[in-house]
PDB file of N, CA and C in Angstrom:
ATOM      1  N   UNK A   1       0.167   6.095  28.067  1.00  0.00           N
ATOM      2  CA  UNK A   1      -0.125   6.546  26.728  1.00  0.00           C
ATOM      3  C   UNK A   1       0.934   6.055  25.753  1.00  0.00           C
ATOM      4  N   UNK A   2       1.576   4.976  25.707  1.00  0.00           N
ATOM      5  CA  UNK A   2       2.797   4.555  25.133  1.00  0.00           C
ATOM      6  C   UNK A   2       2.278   3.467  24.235  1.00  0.00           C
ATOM      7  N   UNK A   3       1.205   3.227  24.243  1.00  0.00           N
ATOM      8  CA  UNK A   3       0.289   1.391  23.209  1.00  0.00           C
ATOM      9  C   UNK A   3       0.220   2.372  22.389  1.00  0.00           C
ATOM     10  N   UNK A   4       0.226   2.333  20.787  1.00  0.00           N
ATOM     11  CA  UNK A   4      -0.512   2.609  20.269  1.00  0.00           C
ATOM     12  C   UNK A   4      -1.538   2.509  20.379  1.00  0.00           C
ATOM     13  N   UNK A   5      -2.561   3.240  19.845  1.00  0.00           N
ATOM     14  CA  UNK A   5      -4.183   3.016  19.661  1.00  0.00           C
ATOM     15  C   UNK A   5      -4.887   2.588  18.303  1.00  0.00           C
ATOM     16  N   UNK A   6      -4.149   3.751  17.703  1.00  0.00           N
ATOM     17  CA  UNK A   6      -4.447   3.278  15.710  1.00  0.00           C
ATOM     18  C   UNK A   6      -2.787   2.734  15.396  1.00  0.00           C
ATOM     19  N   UNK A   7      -3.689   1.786  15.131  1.00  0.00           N
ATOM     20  CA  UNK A   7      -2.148   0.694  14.210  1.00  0.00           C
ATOM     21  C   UNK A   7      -2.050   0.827  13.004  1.00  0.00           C
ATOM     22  N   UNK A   8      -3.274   0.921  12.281  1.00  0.00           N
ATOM     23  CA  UNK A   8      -3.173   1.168  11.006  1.00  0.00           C
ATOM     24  C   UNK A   8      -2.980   2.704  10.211  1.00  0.00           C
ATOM     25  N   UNK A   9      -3.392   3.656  11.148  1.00  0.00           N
ATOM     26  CA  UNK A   9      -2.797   4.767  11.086  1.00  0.00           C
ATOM     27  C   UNK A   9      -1.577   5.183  11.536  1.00  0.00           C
ATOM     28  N   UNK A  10      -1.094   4.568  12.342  1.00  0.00           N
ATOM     29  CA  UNK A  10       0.581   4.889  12.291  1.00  0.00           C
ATOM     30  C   UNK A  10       1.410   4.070  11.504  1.00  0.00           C
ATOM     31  N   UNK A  11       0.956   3.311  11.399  1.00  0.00           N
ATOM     32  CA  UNK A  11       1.631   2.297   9.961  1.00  0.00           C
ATOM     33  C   UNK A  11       1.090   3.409   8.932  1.00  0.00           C
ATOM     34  N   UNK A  12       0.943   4.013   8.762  1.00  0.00           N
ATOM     35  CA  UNK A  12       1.273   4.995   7.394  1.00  0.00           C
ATOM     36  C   UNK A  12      -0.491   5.297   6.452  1.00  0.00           C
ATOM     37  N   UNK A  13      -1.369   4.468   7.325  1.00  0.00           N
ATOM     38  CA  UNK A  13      -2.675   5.003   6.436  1.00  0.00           C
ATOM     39  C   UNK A  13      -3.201   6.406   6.961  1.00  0.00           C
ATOM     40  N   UNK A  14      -2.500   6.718   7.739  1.00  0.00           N
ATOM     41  CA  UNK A  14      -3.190   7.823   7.929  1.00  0.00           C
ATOM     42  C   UNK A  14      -3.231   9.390   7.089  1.00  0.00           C
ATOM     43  N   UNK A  15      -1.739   9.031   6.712  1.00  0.00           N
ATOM     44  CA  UNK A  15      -0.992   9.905   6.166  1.00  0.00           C
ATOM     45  C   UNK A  15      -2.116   9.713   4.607  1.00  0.00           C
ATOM     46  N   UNK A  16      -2.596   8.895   3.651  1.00  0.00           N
ATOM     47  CA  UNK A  16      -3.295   8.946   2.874  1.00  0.00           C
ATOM     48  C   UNK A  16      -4.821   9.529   3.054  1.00  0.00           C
ATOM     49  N   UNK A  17      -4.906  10.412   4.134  1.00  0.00           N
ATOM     50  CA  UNK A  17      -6.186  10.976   4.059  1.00  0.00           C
ATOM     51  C   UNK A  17      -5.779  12.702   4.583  1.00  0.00           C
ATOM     52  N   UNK A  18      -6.880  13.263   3.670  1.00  0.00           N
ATOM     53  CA  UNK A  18      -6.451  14.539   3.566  1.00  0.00           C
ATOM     54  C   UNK A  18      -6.269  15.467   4.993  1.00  0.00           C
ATOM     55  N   UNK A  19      -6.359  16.297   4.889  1.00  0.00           N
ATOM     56  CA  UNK A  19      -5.846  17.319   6.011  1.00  0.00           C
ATOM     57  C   UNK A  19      -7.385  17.150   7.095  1.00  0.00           C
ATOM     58  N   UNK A  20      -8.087  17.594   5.838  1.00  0.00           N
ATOM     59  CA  UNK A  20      -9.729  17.800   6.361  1.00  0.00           C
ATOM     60  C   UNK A  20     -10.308  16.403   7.376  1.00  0.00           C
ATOM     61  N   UNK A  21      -9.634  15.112   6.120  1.00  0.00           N
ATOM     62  CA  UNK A  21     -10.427  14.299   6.750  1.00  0.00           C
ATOM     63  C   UNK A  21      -9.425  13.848   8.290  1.00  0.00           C
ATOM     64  N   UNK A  22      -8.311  14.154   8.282  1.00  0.00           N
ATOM     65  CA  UNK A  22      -7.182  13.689   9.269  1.00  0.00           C
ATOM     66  C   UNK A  22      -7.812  14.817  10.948  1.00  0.00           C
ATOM     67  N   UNK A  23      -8.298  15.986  10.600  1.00  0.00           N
ATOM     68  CA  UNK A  23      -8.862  16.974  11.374  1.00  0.00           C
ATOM     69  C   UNK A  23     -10.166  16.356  12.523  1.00  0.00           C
ATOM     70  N   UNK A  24     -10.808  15.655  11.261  1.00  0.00           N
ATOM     71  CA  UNK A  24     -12.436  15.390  11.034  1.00  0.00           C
ATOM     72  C   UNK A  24     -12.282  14.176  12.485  1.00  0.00           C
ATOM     73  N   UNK A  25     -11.316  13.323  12.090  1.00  0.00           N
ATOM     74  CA  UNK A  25     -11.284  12.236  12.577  1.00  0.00           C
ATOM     75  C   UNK A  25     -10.627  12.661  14.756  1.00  0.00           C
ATOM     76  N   UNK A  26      -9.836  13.498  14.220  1.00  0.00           N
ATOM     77  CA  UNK A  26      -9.253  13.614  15.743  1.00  0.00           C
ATOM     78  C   UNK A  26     -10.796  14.756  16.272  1.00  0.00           C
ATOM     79  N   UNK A  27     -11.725  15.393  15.642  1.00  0.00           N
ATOM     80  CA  UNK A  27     -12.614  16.012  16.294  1.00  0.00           C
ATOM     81  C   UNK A  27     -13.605  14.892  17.056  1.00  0.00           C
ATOM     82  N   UNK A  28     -13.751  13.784  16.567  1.00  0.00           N
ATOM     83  CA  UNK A  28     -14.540  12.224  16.923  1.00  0.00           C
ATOM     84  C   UNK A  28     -14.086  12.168  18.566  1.00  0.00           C
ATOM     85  N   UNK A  29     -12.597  11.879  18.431  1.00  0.00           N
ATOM     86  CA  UNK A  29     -11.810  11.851  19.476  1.00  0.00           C
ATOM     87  C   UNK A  29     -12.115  13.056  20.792  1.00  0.00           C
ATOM     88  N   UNK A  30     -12.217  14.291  20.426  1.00  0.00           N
ATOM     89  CA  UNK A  30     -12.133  14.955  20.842  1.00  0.00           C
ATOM     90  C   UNK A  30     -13.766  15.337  21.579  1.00  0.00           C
ATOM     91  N   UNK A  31     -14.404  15.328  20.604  1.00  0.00           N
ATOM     92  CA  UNK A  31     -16.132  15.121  21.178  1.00  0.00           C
ATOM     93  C   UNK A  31     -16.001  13.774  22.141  1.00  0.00           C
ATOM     94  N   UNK A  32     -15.555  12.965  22.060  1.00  0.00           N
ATOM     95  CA  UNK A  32     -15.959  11.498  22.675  1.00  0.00           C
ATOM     96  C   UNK A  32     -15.424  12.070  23.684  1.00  0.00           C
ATOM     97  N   UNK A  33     -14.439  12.397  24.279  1.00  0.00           N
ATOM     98  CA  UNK A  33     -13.674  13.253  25.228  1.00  0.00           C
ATOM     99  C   UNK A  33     -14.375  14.105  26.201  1.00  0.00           C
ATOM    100  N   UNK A  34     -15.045  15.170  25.644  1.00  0.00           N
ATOM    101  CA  UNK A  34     -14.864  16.165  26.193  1.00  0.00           C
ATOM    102  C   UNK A  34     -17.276  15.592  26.615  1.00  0.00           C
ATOM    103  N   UNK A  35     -17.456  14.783  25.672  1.00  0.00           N
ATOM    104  CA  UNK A  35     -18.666  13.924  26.484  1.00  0.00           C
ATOM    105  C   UNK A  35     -18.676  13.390  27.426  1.00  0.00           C
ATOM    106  N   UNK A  36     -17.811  12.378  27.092  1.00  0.00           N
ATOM    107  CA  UNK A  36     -17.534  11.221  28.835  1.00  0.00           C
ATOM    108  C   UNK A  36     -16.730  12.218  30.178  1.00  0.00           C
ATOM    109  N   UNK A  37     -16.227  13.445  29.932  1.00  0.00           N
ATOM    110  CA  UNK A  37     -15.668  13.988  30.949  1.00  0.00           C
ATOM    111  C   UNK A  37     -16.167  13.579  32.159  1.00  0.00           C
ATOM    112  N   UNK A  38     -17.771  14.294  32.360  1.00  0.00           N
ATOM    113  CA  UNK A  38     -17.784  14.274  33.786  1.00  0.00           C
ATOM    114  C   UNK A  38     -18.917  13.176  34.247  1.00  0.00           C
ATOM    115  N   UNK A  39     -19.118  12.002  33.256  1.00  0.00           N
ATOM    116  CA  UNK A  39     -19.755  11.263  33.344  1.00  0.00           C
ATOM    117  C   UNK A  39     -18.917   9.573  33.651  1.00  0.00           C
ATOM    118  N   UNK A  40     -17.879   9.758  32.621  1.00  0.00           N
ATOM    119  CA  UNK A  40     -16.663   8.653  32.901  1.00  0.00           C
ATOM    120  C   UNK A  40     -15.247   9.444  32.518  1.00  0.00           C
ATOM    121  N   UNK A  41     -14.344   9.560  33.700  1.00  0.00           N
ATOM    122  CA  UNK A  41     -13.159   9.891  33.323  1.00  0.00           C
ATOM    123  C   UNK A  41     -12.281   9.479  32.828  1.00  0.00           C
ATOM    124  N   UNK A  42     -12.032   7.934  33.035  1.00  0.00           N
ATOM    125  CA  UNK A  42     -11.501   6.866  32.466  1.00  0.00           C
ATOM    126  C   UNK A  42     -11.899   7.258  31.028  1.00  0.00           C
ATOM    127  N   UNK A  43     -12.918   6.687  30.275  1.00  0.00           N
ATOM    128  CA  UNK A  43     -13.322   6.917  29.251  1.00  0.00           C
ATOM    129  C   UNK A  43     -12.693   8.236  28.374  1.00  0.00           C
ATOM    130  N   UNK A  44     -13.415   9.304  29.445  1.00  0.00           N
ATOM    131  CA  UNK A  44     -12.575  10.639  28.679  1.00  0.00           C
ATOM    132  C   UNK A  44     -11.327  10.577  28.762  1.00  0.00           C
ATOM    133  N   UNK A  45     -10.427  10.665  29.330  1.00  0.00           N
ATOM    134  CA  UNK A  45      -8.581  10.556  29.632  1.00  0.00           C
ATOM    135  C   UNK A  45      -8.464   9.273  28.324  1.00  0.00           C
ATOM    136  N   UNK A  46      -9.106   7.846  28.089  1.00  0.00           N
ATOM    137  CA  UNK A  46      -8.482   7.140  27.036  1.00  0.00           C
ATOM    138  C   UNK A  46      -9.380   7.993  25.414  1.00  0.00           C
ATOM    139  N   UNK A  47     -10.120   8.359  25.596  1.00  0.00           N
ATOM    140  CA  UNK A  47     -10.228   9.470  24.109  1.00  0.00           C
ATOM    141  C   UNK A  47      -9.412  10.246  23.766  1.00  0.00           C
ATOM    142  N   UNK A  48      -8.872  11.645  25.092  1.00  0.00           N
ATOM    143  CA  UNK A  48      -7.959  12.241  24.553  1.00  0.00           C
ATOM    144  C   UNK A  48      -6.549  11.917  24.331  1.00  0.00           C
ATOM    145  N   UNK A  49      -6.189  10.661  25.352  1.00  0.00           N
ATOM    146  CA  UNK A  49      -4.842  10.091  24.304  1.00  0.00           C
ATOM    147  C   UNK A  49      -4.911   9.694  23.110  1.00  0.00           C
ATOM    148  N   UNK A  50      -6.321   9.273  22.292  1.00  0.00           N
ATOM    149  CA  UNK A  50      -6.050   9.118  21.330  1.00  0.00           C
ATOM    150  C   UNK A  50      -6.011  10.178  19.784  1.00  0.00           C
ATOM    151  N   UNK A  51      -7.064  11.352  20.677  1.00  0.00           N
ATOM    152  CA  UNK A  51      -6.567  12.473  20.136  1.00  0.00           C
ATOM    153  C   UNK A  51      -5.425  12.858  19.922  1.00  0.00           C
ATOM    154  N   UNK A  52      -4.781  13.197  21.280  1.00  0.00           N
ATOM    155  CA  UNK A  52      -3.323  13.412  20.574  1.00  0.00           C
ATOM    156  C   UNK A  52      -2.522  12.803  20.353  1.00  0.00           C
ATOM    157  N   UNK A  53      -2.674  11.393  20.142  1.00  0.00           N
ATOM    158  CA  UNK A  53      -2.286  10.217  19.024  1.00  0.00           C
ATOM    159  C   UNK A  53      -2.238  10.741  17.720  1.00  0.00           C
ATOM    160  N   UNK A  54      -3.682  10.792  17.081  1.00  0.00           N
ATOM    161  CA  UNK A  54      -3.453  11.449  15.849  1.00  0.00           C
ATOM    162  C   UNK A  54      -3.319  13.053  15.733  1.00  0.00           C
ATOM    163  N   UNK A  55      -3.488  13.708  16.649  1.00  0.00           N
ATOM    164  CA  UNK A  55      -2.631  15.158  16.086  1.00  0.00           C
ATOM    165  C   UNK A  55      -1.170  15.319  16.186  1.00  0.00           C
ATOM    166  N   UNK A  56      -0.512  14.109  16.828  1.00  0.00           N
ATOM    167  CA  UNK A  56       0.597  13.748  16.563  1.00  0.00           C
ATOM    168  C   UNK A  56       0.798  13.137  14.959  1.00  0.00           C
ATOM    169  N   UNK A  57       0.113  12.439  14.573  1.00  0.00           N
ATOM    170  CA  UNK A  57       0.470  11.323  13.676  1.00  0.00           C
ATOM    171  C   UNK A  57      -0.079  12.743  11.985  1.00  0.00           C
ATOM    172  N   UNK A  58      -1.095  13.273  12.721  1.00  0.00           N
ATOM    173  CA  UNK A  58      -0.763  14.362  11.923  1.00  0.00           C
ATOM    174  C   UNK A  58       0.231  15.634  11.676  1.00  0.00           C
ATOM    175  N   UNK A  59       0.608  15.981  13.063  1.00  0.00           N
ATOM    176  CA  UNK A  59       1.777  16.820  13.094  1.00  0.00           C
ATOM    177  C   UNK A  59       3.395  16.230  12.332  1.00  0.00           C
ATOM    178  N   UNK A  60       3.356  15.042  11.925  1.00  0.00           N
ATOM    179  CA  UNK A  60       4.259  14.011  11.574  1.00  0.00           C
ATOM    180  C   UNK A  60       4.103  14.046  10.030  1.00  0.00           C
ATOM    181  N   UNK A  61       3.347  14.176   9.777  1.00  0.00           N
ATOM    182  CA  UNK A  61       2.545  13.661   8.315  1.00  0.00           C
ATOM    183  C   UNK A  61       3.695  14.643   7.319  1.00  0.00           C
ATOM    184  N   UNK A  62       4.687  14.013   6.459  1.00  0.00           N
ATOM    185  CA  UNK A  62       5.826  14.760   5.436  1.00  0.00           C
ATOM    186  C   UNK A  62       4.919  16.110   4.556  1.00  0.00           C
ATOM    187  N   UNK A  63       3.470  16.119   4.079  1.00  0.00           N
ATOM    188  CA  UNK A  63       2.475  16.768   3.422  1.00  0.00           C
ATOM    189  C   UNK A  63       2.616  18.064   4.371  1.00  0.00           C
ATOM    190  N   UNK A  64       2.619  18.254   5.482  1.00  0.00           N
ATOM    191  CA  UNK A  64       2.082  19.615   5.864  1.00  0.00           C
ATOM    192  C   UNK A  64       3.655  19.955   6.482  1.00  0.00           C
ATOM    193  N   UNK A  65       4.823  19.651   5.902  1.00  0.00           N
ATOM    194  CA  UNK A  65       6.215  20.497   6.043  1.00  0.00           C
ATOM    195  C   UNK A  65       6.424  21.532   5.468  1.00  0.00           C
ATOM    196  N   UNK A  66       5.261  21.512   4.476  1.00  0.00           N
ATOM    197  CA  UNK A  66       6.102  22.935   3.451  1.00  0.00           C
ATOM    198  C   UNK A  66       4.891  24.370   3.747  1.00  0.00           C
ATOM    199  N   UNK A  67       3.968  24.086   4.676  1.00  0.00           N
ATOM    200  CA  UNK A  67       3.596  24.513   5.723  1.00  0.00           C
ATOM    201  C   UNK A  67       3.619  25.462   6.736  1.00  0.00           C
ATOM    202  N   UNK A  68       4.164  26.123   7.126  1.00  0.00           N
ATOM    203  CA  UNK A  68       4.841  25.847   9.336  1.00  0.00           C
ATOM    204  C   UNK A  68       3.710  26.831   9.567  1.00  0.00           C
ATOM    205  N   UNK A  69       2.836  27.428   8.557  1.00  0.00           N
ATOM    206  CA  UNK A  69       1.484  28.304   9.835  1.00  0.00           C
ATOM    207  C   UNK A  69       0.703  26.824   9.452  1.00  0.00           C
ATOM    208  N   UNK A  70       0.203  25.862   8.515  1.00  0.00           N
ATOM    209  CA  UNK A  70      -0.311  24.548   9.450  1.00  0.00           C
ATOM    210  C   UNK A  70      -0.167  24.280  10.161  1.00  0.00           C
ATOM    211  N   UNK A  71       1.310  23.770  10.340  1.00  0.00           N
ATOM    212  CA  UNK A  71       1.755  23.360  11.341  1.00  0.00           C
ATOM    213  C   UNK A  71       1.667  23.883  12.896  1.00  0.00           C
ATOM    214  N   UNK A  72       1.747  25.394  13.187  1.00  0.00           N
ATOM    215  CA  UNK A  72       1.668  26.014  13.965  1.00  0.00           C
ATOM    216  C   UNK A  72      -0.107  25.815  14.164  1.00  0.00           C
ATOM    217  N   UNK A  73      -1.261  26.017  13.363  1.00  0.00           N
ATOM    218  CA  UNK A  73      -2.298  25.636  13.670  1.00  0.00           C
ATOM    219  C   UNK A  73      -2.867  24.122  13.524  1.00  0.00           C
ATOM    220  N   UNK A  74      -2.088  23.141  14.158  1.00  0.00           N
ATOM    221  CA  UNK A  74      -2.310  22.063  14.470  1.00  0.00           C
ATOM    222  C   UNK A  74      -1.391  21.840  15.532  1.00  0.00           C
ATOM    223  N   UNK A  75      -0.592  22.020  15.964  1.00  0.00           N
ATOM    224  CA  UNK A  75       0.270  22.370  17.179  1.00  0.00           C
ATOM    225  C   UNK A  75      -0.983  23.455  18.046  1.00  0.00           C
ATOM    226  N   UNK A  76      -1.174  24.606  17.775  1.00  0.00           N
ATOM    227  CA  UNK A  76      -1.766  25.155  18.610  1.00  0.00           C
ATOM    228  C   UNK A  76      -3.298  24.292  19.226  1.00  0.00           C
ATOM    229  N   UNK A  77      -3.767  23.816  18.067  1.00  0.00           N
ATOM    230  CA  UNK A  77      -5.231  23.115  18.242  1.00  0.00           C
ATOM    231  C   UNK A  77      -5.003  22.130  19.357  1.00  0.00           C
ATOM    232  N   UNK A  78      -3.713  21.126  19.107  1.00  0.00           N
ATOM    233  CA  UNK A  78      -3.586  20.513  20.240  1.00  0.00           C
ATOM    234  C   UNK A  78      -3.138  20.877  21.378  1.00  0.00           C
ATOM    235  N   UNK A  79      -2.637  21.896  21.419  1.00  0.00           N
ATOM    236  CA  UNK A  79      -2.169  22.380  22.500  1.00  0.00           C
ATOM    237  C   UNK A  79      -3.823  22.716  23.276  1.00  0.00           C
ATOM    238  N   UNK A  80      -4.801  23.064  22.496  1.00  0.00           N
ATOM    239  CA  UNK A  80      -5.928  23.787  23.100  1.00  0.00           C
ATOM    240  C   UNK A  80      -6.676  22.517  23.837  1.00  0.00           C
ATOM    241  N   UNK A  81      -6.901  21.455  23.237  1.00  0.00           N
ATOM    242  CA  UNK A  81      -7.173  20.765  23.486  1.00  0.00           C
ATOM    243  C   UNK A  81      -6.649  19.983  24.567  1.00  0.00           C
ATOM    244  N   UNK A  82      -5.702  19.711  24.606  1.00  0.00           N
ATOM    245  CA  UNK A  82      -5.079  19.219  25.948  1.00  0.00           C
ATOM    246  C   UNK A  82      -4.897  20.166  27.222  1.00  0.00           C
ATOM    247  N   UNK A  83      -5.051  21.319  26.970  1.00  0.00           N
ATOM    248  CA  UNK A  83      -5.023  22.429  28.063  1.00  0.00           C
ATOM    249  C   UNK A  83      -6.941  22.035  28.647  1.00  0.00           C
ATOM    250  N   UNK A  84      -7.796  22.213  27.725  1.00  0.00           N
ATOM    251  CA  UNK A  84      -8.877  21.911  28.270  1.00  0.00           C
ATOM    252  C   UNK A  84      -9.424  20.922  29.023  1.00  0.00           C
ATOM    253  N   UNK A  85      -8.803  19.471  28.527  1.00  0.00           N
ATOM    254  CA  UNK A  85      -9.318  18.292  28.945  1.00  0.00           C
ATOM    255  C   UNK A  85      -8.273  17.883  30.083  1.00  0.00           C
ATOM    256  N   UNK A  86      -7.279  18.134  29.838  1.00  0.00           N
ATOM    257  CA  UNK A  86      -6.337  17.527  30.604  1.00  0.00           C
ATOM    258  C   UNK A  86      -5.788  18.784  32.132  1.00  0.00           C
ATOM    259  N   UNK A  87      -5.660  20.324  31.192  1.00  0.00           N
ATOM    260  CA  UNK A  87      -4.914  20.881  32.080  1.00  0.00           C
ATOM    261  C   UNK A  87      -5.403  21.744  32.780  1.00  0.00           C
ATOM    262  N   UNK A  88      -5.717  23.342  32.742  1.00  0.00           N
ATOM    263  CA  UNK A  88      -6.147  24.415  33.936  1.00  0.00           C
ATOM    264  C   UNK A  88      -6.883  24.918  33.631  1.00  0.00           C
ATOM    265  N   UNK A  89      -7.374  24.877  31.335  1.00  0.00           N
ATOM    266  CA  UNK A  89      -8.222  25.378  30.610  1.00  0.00           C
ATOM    267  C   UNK A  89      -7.663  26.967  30.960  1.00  0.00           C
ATOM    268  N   UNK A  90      -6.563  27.364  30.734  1.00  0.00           N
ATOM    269  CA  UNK A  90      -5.993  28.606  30.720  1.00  0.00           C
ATOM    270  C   UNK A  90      -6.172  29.567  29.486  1.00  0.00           C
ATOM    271  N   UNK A  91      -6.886  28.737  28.235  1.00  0.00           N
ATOM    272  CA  UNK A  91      -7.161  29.794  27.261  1.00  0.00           C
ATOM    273  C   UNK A  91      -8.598  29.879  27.233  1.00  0.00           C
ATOM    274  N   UNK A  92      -9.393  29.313  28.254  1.00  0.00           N
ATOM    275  CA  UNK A  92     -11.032  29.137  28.405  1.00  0.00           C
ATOM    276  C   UNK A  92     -11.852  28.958  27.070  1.00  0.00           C
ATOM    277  N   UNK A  93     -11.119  27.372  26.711  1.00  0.00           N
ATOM    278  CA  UNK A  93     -12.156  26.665  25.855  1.00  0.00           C
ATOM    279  C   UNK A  93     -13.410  26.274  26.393  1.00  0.00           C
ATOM    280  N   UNK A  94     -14.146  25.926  25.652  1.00  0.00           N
ATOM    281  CA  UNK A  94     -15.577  25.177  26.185  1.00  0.00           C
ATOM    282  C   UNK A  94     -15.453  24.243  25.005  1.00  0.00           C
ATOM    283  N   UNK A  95     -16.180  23.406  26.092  1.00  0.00           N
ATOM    284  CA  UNK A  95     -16.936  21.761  24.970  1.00  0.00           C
ATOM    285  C   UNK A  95     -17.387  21.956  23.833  1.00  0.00           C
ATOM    286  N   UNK A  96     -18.216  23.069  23.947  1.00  0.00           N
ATOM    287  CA  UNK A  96     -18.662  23.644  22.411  1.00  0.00           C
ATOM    288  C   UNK A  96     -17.891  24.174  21.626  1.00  0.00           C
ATOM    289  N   UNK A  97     -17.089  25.189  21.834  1.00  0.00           N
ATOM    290  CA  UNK A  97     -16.262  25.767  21.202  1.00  0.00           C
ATOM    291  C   UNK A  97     -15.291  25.048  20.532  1.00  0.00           C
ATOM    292  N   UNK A  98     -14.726  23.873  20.792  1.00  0.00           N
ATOM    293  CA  UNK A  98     -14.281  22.552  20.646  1.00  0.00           C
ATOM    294  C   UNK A  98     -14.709  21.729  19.376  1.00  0.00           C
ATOM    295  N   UNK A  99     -16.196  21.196  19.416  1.00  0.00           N
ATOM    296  CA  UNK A  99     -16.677  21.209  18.647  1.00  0.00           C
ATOM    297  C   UNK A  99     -17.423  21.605  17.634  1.00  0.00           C
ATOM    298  N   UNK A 100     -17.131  22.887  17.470  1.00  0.00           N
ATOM    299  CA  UNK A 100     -17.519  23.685  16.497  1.00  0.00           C
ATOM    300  C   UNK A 100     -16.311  24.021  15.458  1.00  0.00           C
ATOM    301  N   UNK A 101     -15.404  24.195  16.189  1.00  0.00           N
ATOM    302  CA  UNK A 101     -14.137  24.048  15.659  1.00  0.00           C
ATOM    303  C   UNK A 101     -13.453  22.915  14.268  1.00  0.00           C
ATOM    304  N   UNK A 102     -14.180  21.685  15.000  1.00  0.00           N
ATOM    305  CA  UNK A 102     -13.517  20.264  14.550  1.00  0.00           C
ATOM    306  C   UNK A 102     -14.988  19.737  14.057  1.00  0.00           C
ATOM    307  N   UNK A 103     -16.358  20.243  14.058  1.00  0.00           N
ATOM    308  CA  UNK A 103     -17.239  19.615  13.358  1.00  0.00           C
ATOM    309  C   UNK A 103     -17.198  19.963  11.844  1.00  0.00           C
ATOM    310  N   UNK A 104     -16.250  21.834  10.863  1.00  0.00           N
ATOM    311  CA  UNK A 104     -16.257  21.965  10.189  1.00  0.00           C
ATOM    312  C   UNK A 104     -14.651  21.402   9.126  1.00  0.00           C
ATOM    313  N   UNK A 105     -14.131  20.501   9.807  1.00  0.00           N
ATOM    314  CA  UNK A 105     -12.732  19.832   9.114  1.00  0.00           C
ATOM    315  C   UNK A 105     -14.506  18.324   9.048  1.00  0.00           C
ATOM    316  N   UNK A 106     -14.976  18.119   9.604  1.00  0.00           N
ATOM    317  CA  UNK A 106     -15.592  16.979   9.450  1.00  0.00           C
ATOM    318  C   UNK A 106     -16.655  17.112   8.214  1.00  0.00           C
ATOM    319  N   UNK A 107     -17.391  18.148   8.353  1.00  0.00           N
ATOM    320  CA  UNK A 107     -18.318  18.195   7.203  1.00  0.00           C
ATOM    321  C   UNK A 107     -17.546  18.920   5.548  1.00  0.00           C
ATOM    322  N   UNK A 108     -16.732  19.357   5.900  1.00  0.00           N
ATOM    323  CA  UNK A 108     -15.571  19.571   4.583  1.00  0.00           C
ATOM    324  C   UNK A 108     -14.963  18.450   3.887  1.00  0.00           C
ATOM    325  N   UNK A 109     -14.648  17.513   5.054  1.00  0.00           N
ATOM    326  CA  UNK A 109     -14.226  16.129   4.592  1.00  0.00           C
ATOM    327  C   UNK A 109     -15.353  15.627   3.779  1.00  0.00           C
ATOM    328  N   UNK A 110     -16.350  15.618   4.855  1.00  0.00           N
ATOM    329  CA  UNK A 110     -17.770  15.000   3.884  1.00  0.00           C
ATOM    330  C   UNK A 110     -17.801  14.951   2.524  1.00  0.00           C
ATOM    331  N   UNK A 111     -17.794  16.299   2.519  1.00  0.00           N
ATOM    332  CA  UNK A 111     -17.951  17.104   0.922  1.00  0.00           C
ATOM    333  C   UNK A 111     -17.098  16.855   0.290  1.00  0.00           C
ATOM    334  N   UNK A 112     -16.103  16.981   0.318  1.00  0.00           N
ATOM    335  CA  UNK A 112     -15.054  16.439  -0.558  1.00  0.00           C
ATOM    336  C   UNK A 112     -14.340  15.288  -0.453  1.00  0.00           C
ATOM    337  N   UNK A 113     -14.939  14.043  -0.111  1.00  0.00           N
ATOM    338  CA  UNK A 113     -14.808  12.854  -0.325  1.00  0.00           C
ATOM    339  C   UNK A 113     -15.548  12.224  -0.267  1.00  0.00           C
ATOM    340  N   UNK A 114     -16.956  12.202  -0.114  1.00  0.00           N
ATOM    341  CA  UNK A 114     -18.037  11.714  -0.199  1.00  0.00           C
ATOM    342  C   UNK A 114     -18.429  10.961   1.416  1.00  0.00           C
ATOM    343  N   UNK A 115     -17.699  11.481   2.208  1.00  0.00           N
ATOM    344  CA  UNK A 115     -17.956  10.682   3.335  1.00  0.00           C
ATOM    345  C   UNK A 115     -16.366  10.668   4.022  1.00  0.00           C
ATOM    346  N   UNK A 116     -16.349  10.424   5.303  1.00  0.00           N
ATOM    347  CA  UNK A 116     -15.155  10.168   6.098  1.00  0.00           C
ATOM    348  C   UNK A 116     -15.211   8.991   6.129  1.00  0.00           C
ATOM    349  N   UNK A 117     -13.936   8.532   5.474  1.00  0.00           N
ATOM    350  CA  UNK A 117     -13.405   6.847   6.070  1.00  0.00           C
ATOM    351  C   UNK A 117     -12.903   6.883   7.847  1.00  0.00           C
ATOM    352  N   UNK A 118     -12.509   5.179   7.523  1.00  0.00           N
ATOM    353  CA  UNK A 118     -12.354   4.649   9.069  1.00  0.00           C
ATOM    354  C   UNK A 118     -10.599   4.833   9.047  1.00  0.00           C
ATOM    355  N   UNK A 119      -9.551   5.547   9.748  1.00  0.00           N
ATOM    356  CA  UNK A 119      -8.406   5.028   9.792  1.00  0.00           C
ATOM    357  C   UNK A 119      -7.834   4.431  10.243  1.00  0.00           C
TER     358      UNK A 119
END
């Protein structure tokens, strides 16, 4: 998990998209994930590194310092997320629950930008 994945989002475009749409985008990740699980694991395991690629690259982002319950609920989100896909699922997420979560940072984005860009 050490390649980058988004180049152009860690080079600093990422940081130019809002909270919603920065959310919107790691829920993509996170559905693609928690789909290919038990169909391709490979597949799922390289989605959720790139999830928490960008909930890193969002946990990073200078905008949500003045913050720390964001911060703490984007820290926790990933934490949930990687407990599910990756670890013992000790807080008993489901796939759905998952995406229900991260489909409403996606359709908020919608709305208030007319659409989710590519980062």
């Amino acid at each position: 998990m050490n390649a980058v994945q988004h180049r152009d989002a860690a080079a600093g475009r990422w940081w130019q998209l809002s909270l919603t749409e920065q959310l919107g985008h790691v829920g993509s990740e996170v559905s693609r994930a928690v789909r290919w699980q038990s169909r391709n694991p490979d597949v799922a395991r390289r989605a959720l590194f790139r999830a928490l690629e960008l909930f890193d690259l969002t946990l990073a982002d200078p905008r949500h310092r003045a913050s720390p319950a964001r911060l703490r609920e984007i820290a926790r989100a990933r934490e949930l997320v990687a407990d599910f896909l990756a670890g013992e699922n000790q807080y008993g997420c489901t796939g759905p629950s998952l995406q229900k979560y991260f489909d409403a940072f996606a359709v908020a984005a919608r709305r208030s930008s007319g659409g989710v860009g590519r980062p």
